[in-house]
Protein backbone atom coordinates (compact mmCIF):
# COMPACT_ATOMS: atom_id res chain seq x y z
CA UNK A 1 4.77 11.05 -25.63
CA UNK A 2 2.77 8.27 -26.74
CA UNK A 3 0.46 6.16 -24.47
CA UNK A 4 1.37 3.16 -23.10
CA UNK A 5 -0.76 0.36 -24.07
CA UNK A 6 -2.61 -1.57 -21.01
CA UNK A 7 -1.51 -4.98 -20.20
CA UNK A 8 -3.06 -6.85 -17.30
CA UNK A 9 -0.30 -9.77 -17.46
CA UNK A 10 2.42 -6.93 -16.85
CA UNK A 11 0.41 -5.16 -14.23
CA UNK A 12 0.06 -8.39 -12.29
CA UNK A 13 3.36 -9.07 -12.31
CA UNK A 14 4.28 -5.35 -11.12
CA UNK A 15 2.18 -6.01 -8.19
CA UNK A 16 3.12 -9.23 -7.74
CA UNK A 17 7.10 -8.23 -7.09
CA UNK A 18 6.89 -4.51 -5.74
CA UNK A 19 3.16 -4.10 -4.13
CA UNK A 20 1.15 -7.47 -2.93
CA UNK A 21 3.85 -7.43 0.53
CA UNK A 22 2.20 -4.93 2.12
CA UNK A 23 -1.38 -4.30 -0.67
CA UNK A 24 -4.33 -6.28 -1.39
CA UNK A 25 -6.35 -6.69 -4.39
CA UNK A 26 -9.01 -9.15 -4.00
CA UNK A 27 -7.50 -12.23 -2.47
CA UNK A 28 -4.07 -11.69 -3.20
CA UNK A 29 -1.14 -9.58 -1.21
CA UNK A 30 -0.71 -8.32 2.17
CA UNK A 31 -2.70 -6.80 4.99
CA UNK A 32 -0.21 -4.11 6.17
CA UNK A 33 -1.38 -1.30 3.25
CA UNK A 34 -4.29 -0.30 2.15
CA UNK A 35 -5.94 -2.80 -0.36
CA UNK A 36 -5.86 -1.40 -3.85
CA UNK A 37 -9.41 -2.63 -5.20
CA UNK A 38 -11.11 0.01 -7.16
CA UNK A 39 -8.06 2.61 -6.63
CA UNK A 40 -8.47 3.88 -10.16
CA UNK A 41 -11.44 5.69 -9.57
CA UNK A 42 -9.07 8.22 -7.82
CA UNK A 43 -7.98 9.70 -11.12
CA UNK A 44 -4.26 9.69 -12.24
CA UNK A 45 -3.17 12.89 -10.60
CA UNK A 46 -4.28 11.38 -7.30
CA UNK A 47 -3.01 7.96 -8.14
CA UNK A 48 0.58 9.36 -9.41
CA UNK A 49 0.34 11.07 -5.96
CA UNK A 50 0.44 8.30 -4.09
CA UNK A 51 2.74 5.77 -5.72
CA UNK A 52 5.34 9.17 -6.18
CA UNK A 53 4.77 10.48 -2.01
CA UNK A 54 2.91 7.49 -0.66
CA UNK A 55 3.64 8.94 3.06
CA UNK A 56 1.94 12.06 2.13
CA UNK A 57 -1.45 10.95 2.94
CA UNK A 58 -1.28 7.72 5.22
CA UNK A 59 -4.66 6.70 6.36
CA UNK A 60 -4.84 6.60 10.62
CA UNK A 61 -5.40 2.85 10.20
CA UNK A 62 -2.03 2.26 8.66
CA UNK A 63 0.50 4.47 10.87
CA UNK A 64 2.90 2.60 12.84
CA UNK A 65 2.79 2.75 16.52
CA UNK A 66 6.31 2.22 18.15
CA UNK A 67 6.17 1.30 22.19
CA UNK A 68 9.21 1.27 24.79
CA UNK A 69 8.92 -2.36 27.14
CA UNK A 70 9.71 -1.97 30.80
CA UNK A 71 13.08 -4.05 29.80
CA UNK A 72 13.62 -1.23 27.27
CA UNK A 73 13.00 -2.76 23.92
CA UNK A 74 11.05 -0.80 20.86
CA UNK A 75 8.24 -2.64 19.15
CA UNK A 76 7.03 -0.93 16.06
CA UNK A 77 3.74 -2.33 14.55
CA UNK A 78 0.46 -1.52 12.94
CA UNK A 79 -2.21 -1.95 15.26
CA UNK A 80 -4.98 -3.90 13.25
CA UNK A 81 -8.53 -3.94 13.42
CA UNK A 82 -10.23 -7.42 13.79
C-alpha cells in the first residue's frame, strides 16, 4: 500500500458533505455529535474505530432519549446541555 498524501481542500469537502450535519469543527457543522476538534490525537486505531463502529462508544451526552406523550406520540431527541 502506499500512503495517501494529505489534502486539507479534500478533507473539508469530506466533512462538508458526510460529517458537519451532525459534527463540529471550530465554527462550522452541527451540534447533534460530538465536535471533532483535536480528534487526531486519538491515534488511527482509535479514530478508524469510530468512523468504522461509531455506535460502539457513544458518549452519555449524545444518546437519544425517546418519550411516549399522554396522546401517545414518540419524541426521540438529544437532550442538550445549555
Amino acid at each position: 500500500l502506499t500512503a495517501a498524501k494529505a489534502d486539507s481542500a479534500e478533507g473539508a469537502k469530506v466533512f462538508a458533505k458526510h460529517c458537519a450535519a451532525c459534527h463540529k469543527i471550530g465554527d462550522t457543522g452541527g451540534k447533534i455529535a460530538p465536535q471533532l476538534d483535536g480528534v487526531g490525537v486519538r491515534g488511527a486505531e482509535r479514530l478508524l474505530e469510530d468512523v468504522l463502529d461509531p455506535n460502539r462508544n457513544v458518549d452519555q451526552a449524545f444518546r437519544a432519549r425517546s418519550i411516549t406523550t399522554s396522546d401517545d406520540r414518540t419524541v426521540t431527541a438529544l437532550m442538550l446541555r445549555v
